[in-house]
C-alpha atoms as a PDB file:
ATOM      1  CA  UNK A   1    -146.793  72.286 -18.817  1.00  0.00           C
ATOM      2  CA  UNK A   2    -145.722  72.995 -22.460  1.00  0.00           C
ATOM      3  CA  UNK A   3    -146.705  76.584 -23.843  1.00  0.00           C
ATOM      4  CA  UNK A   4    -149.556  76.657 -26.453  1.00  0.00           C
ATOM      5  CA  UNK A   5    -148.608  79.182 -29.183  1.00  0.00           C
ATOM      6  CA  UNK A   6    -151.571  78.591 -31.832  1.00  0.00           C
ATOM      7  CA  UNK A   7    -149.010  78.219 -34.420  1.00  0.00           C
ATOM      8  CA  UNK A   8    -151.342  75.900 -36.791  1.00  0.00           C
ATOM      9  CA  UNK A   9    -154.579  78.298 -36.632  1.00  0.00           C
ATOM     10  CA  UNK A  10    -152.415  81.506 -37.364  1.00  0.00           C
ATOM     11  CA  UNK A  11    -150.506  79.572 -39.918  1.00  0.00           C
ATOM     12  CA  UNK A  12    -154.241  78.658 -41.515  1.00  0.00           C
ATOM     13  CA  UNK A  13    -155.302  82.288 -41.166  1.00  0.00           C
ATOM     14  CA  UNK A  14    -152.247  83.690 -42.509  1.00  0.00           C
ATOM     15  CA  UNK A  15    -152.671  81.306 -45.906  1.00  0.00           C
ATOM     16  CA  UNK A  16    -155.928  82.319 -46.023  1.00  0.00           C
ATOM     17  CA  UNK A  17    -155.847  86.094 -46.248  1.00  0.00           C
ATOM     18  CA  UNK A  18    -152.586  85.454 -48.897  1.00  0.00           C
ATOM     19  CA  UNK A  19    -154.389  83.022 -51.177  1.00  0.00           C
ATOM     20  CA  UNK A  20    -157.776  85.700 -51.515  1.00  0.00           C
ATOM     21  CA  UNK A  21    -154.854  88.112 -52.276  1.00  0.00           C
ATOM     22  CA  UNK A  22    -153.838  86.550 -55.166  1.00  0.00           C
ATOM     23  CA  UNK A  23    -153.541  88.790 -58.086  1.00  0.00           C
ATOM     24  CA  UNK A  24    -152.900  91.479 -56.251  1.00  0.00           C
ATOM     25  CA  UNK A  25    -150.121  94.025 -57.234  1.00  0.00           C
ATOM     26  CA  UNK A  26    -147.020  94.352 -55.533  1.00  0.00           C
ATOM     27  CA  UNK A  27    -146.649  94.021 -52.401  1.00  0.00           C
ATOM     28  CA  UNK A  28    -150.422  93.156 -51.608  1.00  0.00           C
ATOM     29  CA  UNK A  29    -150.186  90.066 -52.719  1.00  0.00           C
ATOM     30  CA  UNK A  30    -147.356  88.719 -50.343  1.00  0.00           C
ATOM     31  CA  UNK A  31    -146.968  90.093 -47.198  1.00  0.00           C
ATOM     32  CA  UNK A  32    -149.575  89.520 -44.720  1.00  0.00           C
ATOM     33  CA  UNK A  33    -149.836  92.913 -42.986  1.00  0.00           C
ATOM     34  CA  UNK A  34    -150.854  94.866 -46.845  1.00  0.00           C
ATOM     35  CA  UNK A  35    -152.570  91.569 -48.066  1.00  0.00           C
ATOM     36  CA  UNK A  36    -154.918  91.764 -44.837  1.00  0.00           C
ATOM     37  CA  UNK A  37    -155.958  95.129 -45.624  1.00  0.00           C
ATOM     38  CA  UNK A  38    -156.368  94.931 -48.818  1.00  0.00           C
ATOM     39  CA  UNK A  39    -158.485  91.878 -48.528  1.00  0.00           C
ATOM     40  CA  UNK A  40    -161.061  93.562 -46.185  1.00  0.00           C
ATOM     41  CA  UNK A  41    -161.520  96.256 -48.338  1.00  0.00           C
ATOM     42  CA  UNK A  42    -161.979  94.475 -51.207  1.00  0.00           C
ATOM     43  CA  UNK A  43    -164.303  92.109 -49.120  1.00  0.00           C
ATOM     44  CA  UNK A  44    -166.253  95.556 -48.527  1.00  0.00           C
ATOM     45  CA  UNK A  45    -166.369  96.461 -51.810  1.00  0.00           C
ATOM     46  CA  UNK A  46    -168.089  93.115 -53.166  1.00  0.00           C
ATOM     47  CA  UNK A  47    -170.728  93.099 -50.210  1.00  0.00           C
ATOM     48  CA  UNK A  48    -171.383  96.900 -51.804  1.00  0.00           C
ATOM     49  CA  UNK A  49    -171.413  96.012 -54.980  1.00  0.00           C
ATOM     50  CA  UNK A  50    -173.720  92.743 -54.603  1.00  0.00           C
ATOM     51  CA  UNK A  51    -176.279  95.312 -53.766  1.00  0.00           C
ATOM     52  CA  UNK A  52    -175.609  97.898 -56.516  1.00  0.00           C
ATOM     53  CA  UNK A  53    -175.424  95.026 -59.329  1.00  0.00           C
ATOM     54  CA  UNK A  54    -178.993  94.825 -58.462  1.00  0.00           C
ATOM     55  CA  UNK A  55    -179.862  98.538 -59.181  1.00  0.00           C
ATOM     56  CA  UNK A  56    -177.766  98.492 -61.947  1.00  0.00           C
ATOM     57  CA  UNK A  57    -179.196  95.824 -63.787  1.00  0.00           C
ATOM     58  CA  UNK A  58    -182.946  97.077 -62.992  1.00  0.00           C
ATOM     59  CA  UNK A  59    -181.792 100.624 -64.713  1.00  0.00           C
ATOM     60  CA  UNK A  60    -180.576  98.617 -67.821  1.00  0.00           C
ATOM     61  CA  UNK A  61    -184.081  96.467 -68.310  1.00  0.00           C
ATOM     62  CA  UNK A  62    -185.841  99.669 -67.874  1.00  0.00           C
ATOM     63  CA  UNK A  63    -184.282 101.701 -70.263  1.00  0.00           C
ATOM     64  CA  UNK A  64    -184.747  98.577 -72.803  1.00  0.00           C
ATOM     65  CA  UNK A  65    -188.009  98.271 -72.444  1.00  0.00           C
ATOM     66  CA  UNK A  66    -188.706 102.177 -72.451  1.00  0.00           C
ATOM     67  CA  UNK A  67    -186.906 101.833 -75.549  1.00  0.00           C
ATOM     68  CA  UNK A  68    -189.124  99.240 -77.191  1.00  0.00           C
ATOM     69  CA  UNK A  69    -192.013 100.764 -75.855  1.00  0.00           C
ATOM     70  CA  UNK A  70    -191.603 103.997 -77.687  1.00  0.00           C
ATOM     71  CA  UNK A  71    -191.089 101.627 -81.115  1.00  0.00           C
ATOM     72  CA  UNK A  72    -194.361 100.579 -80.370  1.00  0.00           C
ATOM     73  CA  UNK A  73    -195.901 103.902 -79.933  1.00  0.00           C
ATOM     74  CA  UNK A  74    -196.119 104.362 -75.752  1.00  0.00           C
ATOM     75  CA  UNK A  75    -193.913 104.973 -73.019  1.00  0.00           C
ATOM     76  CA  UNK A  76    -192.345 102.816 -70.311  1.00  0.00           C
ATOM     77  CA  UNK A  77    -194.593 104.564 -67.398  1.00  0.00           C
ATOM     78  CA  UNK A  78    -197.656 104.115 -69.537  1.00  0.00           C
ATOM     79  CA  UNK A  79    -196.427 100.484 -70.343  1.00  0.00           C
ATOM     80  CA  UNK A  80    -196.145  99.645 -67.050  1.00  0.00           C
ATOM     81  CA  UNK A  81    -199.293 101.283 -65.759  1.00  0.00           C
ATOM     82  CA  UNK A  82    -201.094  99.720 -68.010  1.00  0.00           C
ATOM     83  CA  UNK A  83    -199.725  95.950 -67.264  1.00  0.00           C
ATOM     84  CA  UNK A  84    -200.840  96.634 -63.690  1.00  0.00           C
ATOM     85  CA  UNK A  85    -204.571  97.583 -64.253  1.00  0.00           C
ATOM     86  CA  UNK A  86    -204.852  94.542 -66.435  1.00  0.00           C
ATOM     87  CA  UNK A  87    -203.075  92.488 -63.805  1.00  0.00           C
ATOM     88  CA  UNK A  88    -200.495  90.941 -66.061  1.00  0.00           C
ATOM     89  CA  UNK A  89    -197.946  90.353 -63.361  1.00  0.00           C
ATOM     90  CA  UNK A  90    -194.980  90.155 -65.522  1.00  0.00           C
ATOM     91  CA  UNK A  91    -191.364  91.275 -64.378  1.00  0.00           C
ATOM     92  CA  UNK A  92    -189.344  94.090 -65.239  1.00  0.00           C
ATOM     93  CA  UNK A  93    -186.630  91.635 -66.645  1.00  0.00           C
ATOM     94  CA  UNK A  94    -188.350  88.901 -68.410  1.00  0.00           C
ATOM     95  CA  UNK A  95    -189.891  92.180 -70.509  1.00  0.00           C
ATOM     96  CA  UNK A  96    -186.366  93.178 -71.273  1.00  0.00           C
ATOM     97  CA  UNK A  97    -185.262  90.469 -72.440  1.00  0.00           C
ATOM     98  CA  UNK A  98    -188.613  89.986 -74.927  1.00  0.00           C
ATOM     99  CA  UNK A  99    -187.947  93.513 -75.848  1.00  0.00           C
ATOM    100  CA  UNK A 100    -184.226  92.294 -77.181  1.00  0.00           C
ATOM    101  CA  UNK A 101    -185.137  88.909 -78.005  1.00  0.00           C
ATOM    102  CA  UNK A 102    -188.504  88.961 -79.045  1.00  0.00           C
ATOM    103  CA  UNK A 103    -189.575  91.892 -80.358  1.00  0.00           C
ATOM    104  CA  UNK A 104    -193.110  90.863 -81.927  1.00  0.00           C
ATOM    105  CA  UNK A 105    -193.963  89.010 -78.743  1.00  0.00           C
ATOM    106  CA  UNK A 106    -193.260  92.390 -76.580  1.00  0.00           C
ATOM    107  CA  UNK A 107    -195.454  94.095 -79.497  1.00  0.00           C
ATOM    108  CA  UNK A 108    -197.917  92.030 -78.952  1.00  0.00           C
ATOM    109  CA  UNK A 109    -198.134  92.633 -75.096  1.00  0.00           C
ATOM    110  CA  UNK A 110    -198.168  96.237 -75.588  1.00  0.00           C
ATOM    111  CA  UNK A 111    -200.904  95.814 -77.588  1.00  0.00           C
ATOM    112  CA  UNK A 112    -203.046  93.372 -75.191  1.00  0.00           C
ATOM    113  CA  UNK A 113    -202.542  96.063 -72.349  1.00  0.00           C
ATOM    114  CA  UNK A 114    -203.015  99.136 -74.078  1.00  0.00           C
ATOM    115  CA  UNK A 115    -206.607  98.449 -76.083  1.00  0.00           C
END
């Protein structure tokens, strides 16, 4: 009985791992043993950093519209307060980007919640 050796799926593996090391410097980018480590921890790092894009971006739309609230005379806790006791269910981004974008139209939401 002939000997199975697998050559194909390591072969497949082995391309793999060097192809998602392209760009790499040096070494990492063509020999298998660096390139697999490498790899993984850059793997690691994007899982991470799927979940921190998310914080990060929530930080940046609240400091924009903390900084258009104060233009129009209130802050971003007050702001905010006040858009949930009138029940204007209206997210954190879409009000950043009004405050940017549409400055008169944010204005004009501060004012509806804060009378």
């Amino acid at each position: 009985m002939p000997r199975a050796n697998h050559q194909v799926a390591s072969h497949k593996r082995r391309k793999k791992v060097l192809k998602m090391a392209k760009g790499y410097w040096g070494a990492r980018s063509n020999v298998y043993t660096i390139a697999k480590n490498h790899v993984e921890k850059g793997l690691q790092y994007a899982y991470r950093d799927r979940k921190a894009k998310k914080r990060t971006f929530r930080r940046l739309w609240i400091v924009r519209i903390n900084a258009a609230a104060r233009v129009n005379g209130t802050t971003y806790s007050k702001l905010i307060n006040a858009l949930n006791i009138k029940g204007v269910d209206i997210n954190r981004k879409i009000l950043a980007s009004l405050a940017v974008e549409n400055p008169k139209a944010f204005s004009e939401i501060v004012k509806f919640v804060t009378e």
